[in-house]
N, C-alpha and C. Protein backbone atom coordinates (compact mmCIF):
# COMPACT_ATOMS: atom_id res chain seq x y z
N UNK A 1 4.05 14.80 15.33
CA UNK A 1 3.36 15.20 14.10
C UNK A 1 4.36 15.18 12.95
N UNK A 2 3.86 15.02 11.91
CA UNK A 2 4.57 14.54 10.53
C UNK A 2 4.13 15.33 9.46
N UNK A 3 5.25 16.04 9.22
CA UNK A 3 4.30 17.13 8.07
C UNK A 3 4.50 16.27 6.69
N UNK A 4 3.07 15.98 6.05
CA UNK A 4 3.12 14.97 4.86
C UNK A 4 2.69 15.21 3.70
N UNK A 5 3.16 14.76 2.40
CA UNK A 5 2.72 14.81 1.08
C UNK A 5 2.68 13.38 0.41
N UNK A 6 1.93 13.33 -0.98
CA UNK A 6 2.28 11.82 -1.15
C UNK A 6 2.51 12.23 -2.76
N UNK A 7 3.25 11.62 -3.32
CA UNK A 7 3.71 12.37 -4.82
C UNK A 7 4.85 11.52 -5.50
N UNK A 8 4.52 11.85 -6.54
CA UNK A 8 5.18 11.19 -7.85
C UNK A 8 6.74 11.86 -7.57
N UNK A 9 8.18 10.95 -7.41
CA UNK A 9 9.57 11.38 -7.52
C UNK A 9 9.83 11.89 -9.13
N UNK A 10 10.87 12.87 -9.33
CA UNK A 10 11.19 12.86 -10.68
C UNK A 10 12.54 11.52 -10.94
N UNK A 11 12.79 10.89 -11.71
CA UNK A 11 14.21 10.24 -11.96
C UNK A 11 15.27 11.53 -12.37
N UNK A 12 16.41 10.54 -12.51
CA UNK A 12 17.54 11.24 -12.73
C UNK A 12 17.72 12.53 -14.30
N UNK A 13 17.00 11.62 -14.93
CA UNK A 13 17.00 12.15 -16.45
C UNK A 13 16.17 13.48 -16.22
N UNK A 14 14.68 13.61 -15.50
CA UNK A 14 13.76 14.76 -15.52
C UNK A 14 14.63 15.65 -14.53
N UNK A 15 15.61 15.25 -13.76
CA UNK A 15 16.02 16.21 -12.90
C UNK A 15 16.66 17.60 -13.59
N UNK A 16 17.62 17.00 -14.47
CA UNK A 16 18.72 16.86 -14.96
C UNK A 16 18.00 18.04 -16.07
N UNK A 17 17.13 17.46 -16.55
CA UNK A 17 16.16 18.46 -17.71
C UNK A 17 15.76 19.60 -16.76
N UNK A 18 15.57 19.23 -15.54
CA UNK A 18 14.60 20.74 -14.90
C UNK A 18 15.76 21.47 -14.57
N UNK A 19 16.52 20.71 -14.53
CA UNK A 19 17.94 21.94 -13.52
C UNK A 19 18.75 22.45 -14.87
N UNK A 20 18.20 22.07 -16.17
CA UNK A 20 18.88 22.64 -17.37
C UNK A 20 17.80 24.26 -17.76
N UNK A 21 16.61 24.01 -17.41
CA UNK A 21 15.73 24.59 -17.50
C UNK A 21 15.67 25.53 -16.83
N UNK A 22 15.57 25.34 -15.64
CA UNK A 22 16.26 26.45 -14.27
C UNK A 22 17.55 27.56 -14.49
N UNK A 23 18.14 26.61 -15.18
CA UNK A 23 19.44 27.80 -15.28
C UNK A 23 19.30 28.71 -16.33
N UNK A 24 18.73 27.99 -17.34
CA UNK A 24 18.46 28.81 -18.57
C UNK A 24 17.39 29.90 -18.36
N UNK A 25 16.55 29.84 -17.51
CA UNK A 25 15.22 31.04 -17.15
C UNK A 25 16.00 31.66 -16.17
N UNK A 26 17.05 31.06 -15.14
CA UNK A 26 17.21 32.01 -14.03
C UNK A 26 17.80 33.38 -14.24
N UNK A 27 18.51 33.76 -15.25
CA UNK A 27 19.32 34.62 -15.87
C UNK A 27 18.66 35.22 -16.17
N UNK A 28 17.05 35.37 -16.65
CA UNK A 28 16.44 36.60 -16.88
C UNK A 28 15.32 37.00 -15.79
N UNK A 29 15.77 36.13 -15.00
CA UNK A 29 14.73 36.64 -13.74
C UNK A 29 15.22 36.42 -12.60
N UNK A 30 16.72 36.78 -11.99
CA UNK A 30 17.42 37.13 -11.02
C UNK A 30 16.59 36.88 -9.38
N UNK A 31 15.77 38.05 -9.12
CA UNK A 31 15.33 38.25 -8.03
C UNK A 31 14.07 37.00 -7.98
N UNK A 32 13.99 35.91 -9.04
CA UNK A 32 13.14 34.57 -8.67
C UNK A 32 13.93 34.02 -7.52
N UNK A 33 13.10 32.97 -6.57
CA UNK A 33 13.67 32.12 -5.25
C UNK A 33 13.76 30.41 -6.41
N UNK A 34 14.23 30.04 -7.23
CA UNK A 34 14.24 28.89 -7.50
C UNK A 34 14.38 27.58 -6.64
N UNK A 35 13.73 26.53 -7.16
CA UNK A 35 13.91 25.21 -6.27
C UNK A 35 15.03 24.70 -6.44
N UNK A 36 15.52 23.90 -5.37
CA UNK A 36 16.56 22.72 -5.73
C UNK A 36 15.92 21.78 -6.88
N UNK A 37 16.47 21.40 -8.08
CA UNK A 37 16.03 20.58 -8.96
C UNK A 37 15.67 18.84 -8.30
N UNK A 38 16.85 18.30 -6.95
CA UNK A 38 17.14 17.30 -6.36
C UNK A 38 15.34 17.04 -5.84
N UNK A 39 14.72 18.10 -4.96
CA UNK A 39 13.94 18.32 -4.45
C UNK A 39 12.20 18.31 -5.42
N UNK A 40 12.21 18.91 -6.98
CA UNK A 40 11.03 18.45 -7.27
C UNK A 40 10.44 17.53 -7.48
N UNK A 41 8.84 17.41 -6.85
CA UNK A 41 8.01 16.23 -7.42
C UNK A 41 7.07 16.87 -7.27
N UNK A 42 5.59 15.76 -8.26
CA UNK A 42 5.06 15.71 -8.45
C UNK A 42 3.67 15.78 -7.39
N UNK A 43 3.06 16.67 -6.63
CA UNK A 43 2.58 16.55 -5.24
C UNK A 43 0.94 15.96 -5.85
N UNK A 44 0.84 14.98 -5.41
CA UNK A 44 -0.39 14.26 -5.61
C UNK A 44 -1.68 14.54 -4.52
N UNK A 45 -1.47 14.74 -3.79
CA UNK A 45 -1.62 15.39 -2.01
C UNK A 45 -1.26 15.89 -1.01
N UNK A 46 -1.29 17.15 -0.56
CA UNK A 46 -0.41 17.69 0.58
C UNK A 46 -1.75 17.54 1.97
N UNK A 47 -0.97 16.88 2.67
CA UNK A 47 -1.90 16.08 4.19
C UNK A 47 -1.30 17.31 5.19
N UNK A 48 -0.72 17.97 5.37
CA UNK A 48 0.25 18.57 6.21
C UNK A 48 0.27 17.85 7.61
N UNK A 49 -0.20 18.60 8.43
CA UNK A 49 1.16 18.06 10.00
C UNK A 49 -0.01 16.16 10.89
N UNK A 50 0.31 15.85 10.26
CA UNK A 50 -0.23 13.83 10.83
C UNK A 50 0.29 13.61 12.11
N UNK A 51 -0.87 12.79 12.94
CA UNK A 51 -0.29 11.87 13.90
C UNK A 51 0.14 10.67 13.33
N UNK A 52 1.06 10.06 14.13
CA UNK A 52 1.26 8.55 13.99
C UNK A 52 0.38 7.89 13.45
N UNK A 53 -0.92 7.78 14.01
CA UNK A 53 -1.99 6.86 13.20
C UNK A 53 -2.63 7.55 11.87
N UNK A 54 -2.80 9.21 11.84
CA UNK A 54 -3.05 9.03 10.56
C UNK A 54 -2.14 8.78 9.31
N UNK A 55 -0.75 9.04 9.64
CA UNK A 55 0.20 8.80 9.01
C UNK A 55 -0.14 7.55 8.76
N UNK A 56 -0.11 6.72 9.35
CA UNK A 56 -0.48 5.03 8.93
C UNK A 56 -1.56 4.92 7.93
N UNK A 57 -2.80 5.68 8.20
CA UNK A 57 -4.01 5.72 7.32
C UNK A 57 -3.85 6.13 6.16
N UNK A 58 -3.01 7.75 6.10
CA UNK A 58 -2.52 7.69 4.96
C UNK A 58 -1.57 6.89 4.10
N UNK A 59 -0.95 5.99 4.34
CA UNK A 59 -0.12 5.77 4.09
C UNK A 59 -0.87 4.04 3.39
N UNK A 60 -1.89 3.73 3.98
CA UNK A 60 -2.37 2.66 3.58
C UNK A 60 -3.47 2.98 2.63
N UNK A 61 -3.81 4.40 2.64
CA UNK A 61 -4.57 4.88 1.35
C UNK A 61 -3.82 4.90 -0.09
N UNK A 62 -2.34 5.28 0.21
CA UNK A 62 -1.80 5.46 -0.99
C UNK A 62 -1.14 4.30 -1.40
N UNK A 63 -0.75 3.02 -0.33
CA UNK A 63 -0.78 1.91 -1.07
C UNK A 63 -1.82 1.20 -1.97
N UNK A 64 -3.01 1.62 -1.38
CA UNK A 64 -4.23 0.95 -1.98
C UNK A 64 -4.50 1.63 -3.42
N UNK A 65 -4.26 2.86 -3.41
CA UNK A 65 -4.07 3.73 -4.64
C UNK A 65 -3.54 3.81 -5.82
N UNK A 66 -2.61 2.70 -5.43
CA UNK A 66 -0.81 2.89 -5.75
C UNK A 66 -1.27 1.43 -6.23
N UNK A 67 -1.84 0.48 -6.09
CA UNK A 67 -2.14 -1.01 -6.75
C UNK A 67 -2.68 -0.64 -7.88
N UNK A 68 -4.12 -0.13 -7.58
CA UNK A 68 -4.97 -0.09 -8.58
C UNK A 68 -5.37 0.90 -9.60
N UNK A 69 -3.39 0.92 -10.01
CA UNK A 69 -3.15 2.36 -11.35
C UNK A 69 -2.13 1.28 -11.74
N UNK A 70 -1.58 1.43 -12.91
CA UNK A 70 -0.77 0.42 -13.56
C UNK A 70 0.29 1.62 -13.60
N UNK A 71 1.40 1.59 -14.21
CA UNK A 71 2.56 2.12 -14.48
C UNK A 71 2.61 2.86 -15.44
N UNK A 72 2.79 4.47 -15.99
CA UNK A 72 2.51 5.21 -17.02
C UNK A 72 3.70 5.90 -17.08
N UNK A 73 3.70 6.48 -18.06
CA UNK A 73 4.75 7.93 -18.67
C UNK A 73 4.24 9.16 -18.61
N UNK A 74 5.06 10.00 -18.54
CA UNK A 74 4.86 10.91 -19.14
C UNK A 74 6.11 12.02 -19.72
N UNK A 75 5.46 13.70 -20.50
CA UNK A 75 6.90 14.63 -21.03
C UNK A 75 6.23 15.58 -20.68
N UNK A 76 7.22 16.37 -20.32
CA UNK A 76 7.13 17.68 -19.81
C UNK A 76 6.99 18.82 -20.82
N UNK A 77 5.29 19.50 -20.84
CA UNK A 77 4.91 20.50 -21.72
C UNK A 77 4.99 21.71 -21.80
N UNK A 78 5.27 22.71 -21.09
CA UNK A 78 5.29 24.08 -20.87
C UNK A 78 5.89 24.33 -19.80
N UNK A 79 6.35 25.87 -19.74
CA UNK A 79 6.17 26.51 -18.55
C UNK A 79 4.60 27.05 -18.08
N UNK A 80 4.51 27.49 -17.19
CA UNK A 80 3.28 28.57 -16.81
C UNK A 80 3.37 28.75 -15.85
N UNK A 81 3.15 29.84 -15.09
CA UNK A 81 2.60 30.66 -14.11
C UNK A 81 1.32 30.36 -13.19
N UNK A 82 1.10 30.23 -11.81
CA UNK A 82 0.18 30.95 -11.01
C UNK A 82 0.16 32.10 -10.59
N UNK A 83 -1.16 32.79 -10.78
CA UNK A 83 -1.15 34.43 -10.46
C UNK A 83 -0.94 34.76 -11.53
N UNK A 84 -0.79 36.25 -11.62
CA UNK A 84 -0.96 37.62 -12.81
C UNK A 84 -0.13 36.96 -13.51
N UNK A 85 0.63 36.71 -15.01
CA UNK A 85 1.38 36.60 -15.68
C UNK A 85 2.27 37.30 -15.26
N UNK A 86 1.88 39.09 -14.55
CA UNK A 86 3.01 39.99 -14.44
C UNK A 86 3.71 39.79 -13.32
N UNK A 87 2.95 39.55 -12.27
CA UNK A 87 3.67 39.48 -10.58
C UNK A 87 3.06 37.93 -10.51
N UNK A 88 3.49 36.45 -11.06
CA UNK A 88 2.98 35.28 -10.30
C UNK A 88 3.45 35.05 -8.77
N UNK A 89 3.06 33.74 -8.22
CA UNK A 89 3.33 33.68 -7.32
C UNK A 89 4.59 32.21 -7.36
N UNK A 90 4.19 31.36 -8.45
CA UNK A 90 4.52 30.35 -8.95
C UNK A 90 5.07 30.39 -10.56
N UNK A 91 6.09 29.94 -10.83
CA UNK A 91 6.47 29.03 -11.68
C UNK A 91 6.57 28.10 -12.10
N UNK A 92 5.67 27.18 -13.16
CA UNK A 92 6.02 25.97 -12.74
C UNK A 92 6.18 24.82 -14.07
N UNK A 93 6.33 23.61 -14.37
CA UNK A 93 6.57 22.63 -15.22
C UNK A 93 5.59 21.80 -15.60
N UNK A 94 4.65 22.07 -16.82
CA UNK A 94 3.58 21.48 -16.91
C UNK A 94 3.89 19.82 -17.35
N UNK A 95 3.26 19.16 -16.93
CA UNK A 95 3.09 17.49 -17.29
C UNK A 95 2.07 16.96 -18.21
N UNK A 96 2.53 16.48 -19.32
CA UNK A 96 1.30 15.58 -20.12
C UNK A 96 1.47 14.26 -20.09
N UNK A 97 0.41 13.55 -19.59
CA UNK A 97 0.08 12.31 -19.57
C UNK A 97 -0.82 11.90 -19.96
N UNK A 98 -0.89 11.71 -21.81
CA UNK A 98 -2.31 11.48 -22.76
C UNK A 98 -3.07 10.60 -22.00
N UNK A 99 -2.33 9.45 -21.62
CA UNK A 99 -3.19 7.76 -21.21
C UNK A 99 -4.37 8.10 -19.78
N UNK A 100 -3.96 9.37 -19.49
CA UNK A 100 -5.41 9.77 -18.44
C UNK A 100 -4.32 9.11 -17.14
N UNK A 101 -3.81 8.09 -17.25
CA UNK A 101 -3.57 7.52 -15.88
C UNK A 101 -3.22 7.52 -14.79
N UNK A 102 -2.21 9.27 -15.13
CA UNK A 102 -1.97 10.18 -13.53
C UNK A 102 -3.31 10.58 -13.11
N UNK A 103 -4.16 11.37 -13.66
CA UNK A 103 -5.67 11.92 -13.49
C UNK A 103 -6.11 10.60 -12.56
N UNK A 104 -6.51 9.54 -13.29
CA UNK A 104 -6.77 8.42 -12.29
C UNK A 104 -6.30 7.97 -11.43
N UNK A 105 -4.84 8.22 -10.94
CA UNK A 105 -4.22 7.95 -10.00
C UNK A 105 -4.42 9.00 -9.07
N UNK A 106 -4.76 9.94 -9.26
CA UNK A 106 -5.22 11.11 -8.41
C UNK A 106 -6.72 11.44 -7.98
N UNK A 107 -7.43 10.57 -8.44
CA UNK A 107 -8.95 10.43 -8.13
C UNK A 107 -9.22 9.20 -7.16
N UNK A 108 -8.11 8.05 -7.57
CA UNK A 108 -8.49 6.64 -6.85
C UNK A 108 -8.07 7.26 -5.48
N UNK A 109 -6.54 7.86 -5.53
CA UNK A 109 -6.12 8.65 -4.38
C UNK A 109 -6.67 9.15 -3.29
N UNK A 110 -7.46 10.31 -3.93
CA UNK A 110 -8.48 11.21 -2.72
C UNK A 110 -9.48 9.99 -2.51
N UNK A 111 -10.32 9.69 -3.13
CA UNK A 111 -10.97 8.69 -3.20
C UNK A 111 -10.72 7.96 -1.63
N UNK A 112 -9.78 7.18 -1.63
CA UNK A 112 -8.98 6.76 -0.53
C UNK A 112 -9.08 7.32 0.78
N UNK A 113 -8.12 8.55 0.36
CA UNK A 113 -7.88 9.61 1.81
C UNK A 113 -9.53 9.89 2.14
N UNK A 114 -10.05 9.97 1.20
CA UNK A 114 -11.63 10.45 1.78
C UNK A 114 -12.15 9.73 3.13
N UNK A 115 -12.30 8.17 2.12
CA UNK A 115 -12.58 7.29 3.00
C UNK A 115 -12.25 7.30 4.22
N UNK A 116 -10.78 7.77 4.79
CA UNK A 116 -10.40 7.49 5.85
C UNK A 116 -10.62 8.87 7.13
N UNK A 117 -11.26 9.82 6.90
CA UNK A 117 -11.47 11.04 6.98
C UNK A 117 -10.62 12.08 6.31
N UNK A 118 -9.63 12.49 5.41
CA UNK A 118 -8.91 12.86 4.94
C UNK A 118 -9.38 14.29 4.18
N UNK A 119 -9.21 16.05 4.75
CA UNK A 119 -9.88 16.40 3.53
C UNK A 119 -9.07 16.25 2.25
N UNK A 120 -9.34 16.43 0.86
CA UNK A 120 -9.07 16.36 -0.33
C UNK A 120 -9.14 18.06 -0.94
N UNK A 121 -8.31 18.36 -1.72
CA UNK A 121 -8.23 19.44 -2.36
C UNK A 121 -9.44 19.58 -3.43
N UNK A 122 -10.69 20.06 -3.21
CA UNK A 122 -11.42 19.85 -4.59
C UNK A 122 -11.30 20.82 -5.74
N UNK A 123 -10.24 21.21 -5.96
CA UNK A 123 -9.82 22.22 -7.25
C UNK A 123 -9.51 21.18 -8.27
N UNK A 124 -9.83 21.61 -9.26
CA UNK A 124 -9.37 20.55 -10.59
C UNK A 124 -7.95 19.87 -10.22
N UNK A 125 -7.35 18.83 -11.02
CA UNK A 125 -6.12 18.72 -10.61
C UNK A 125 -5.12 19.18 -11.94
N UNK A 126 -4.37 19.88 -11.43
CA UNK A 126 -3.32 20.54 -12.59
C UNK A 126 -2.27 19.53 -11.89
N UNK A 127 -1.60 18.77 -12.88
CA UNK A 127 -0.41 18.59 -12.85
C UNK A 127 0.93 19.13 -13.05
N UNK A 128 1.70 19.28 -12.12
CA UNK A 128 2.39 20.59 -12.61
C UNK A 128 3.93 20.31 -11.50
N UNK A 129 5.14 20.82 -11.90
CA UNK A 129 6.41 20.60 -11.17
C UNK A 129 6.76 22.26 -10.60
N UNK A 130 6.57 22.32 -9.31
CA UNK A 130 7.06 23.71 -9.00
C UNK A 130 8.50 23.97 -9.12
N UNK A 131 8.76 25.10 -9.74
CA UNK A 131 10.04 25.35 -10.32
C UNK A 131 10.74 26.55 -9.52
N UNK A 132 9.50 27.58 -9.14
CA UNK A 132 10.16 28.89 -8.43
C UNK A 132 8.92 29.16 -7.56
N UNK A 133 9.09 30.14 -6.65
CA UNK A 133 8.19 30.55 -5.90
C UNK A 133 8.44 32.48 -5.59
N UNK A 134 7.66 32.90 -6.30
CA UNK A 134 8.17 34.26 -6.46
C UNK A 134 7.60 34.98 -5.13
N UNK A 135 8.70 35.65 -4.78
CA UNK A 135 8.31 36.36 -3.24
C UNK A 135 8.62 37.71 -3.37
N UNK A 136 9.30 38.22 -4.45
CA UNK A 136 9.27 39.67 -4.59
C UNK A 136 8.60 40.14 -6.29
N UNK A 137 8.22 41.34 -6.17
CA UNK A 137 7.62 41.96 -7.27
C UNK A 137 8.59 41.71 -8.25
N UNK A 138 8.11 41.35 -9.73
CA UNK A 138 9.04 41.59 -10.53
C UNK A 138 9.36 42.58 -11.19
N UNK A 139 10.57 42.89 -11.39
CA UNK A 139 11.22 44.29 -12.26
C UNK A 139 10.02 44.29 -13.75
N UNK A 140 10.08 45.79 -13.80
CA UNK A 140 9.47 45.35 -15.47
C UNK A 140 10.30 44.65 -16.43
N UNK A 141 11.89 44.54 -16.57
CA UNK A 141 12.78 43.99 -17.33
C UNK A 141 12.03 42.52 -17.13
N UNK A 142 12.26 42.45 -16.14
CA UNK A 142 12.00 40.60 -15.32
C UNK A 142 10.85 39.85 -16.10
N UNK A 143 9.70 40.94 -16.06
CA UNK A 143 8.51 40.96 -16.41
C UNK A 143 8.22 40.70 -17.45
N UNK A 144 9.15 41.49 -18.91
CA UNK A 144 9.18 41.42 -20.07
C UNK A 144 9.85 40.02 -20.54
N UNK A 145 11.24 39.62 -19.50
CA UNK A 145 11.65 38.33 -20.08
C UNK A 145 10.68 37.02 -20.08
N UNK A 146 10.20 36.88 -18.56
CA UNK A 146 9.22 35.81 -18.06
C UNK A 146 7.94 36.19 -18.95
N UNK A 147 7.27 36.83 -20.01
CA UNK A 147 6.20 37.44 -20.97
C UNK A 147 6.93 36.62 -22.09
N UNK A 148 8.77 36.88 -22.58
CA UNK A 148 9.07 36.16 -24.01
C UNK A 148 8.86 34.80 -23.84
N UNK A 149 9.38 34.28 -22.50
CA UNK A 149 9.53 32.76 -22.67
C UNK A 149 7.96 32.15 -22.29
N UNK A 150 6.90 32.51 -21.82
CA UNK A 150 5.84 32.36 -21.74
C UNK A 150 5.25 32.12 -22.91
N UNK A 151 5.37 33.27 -23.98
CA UNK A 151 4.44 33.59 -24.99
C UNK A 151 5.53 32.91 -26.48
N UNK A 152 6.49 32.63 -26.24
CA UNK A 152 7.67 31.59 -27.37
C UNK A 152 7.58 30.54 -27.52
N UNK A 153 8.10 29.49 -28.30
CA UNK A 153 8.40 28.31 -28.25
C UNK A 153 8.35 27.46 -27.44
N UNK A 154 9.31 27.98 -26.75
CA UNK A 154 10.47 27.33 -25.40
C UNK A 154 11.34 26.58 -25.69
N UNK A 155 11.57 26.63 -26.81
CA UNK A 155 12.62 25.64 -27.15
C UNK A 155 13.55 25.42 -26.09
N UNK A 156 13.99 24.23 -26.19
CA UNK A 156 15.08 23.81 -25.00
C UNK A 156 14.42 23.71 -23.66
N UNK A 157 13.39 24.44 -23.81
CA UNK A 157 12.52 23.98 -22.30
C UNK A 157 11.96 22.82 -21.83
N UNK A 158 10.84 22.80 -23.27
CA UNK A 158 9.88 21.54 -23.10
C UNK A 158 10.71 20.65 -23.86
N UNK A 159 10.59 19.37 -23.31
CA UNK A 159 11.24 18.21 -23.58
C UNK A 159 10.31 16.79 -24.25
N UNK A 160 10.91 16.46 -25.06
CA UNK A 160 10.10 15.36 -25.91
C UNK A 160 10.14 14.09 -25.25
N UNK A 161 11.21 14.06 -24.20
CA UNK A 161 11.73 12.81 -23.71
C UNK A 161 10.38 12.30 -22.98
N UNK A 162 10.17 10.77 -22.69
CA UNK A 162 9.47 10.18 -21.93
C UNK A 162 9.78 9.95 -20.83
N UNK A 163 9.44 10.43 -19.80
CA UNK A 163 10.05 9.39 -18.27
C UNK A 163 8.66 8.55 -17.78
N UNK A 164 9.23 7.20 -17.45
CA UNK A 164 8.61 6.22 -16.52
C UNK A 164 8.34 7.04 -15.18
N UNK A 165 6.74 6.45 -14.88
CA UNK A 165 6.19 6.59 -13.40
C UNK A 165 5.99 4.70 -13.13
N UNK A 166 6.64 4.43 -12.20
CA UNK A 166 6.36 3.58 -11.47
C UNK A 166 5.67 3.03 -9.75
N UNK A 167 6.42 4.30 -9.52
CA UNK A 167 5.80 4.17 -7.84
C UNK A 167 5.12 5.30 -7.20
N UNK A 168 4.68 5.40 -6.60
CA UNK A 168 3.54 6.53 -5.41
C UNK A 168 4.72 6.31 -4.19
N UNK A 169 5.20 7.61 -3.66
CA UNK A 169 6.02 8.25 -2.52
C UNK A 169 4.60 8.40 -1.28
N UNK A 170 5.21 8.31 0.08
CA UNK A 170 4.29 9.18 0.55
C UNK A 170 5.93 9.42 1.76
N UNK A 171 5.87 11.23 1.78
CA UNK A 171 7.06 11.77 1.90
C UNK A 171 6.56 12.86 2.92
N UNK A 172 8.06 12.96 3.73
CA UNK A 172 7.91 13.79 4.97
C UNK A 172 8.59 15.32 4.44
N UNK A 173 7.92 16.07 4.95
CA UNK A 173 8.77 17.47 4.68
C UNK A 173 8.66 18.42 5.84
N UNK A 174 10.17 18.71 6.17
CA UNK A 174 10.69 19.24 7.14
C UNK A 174 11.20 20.62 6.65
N UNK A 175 10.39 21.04 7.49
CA UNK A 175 10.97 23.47 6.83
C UNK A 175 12.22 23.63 7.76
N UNK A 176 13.14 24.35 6.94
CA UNK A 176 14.06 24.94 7.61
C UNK A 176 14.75 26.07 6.99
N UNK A 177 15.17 26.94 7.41
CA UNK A 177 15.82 28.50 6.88
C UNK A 177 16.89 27.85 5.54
N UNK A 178 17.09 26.83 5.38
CA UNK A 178 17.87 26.34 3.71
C UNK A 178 16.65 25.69 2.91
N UNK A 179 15.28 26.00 3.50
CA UNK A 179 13.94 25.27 2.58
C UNK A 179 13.71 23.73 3.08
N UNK A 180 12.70 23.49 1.97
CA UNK A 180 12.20 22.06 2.61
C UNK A 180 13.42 21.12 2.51
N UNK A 181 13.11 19.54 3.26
CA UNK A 181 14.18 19.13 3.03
C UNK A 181 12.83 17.43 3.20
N UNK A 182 13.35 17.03 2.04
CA UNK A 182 12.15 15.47 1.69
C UNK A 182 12.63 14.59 2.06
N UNK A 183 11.98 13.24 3.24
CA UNK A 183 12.56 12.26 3.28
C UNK A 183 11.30 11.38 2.86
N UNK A 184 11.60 9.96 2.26
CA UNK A 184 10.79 9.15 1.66
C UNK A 184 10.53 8.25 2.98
N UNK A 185 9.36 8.20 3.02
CA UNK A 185 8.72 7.55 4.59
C UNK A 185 8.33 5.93 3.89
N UNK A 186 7.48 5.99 2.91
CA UNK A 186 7.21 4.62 1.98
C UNK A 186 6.98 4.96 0.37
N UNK A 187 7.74 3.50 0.17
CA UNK A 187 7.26 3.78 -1.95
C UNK A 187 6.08 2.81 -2.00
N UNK A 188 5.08 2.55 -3.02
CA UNK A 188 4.51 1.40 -3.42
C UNK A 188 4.42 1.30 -4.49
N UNK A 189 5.01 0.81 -5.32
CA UNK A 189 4.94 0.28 -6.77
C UNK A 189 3.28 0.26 -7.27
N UNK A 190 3.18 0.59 -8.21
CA UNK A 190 1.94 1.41 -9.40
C UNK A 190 1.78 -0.28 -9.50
N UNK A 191 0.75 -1.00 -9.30
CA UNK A 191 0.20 -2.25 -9.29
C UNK A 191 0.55 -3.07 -9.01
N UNK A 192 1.53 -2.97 -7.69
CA UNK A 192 1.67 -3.76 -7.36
C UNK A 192 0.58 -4.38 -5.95
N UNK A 193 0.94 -5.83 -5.65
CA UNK A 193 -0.08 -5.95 -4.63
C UNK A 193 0.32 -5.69 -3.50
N UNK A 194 -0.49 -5.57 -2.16
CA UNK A 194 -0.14 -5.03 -1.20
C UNK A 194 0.38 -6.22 -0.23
């Protein structure tokens, strides 16, 4: 069994921005579990634990997926929260992509997995980069900082920069007491043919 996701990689440049971002929030919220920056993406689908053959199925869903979306951008818009603003459960890195074309790449997607028996998440799709995963209550101090940078600017947070999406991952993730650890099983280039 193959525990699986299929999802957009960040490049070097968005890393680089999230792990600037990370350090700058971690200081007012200590007792957060932050991610490895190396480690975020974009989760387009979480399949969890696959046999061999559906691994294959999936895997030929997200090539087929992965043709018939062309190649887009996008910049990273906010922070925000899942759960209470006061105690979330999540932190995370919002994504704007005006041209619609992640949204569509995430509909042709399930679309796909459907076909093949696959369930699909039917919650809207938020695009979004998990940044922290909060496992203890926060201090009220904690509380009040993660409230300024929520309800501020963010300057220095959100980034104007563009990064290229070119390819669809479909990626293995292995748990272990140092956290997940991602290996890339297949890429397929955003229109390309199969």
């Amino acid at each position: 069994m193959t525990r699986t996701f299929i999802a957009l990689e960040m490049n070097e440049a968005a890393q680089r921005h999230l792990e600037g971002v990370i350090h700058r929030v971690a200081r007012g919220l200590p007792s957060v579990r932050w991610v490895d920056p190396a480690g975020i993406h974009l989760t387009l689908a979480f399949l969890g634990e696959l046999t061999d053959e559906q691994l294959t199925e999936a895997t030929e869903a997200a090539g087929i997926a992965a043709r018939k979306v062309c190649s887009f951008s996008y910049n990273l818009s906010r922070l925000g929260v899942f759960g209470p603003a006061k105690q979330p459960r999540v932190i995370w890195m919002g994504i704007n992509e005006p041209s619609g074309t992640l949204s569509l790449l995430h509909r042709v997607l399930n679309r796909e997995l459907e076909q093949r028996g696959f369930a699909v998440d039917k919650r809207p799709f938020s695009p979004h980069l998990t940044l922290a995963r909060v496992k203890v209550p926060l201090t009220s101090e904690e509380q009040g900082n993660l409230q300024s940078i929520l309800t501020g600017k963010q300057h220095g947070i959100v980034s104007t920069e563009i990064y290229p999406v070119s390819s669809v991952y479909v990626m293995k993730s292995e748990l272990s007491r140092m956290g997940a650890q991602y290996t890339c099983l297949q890429e397929w280039k955003l229109g390309d043919v199969l």
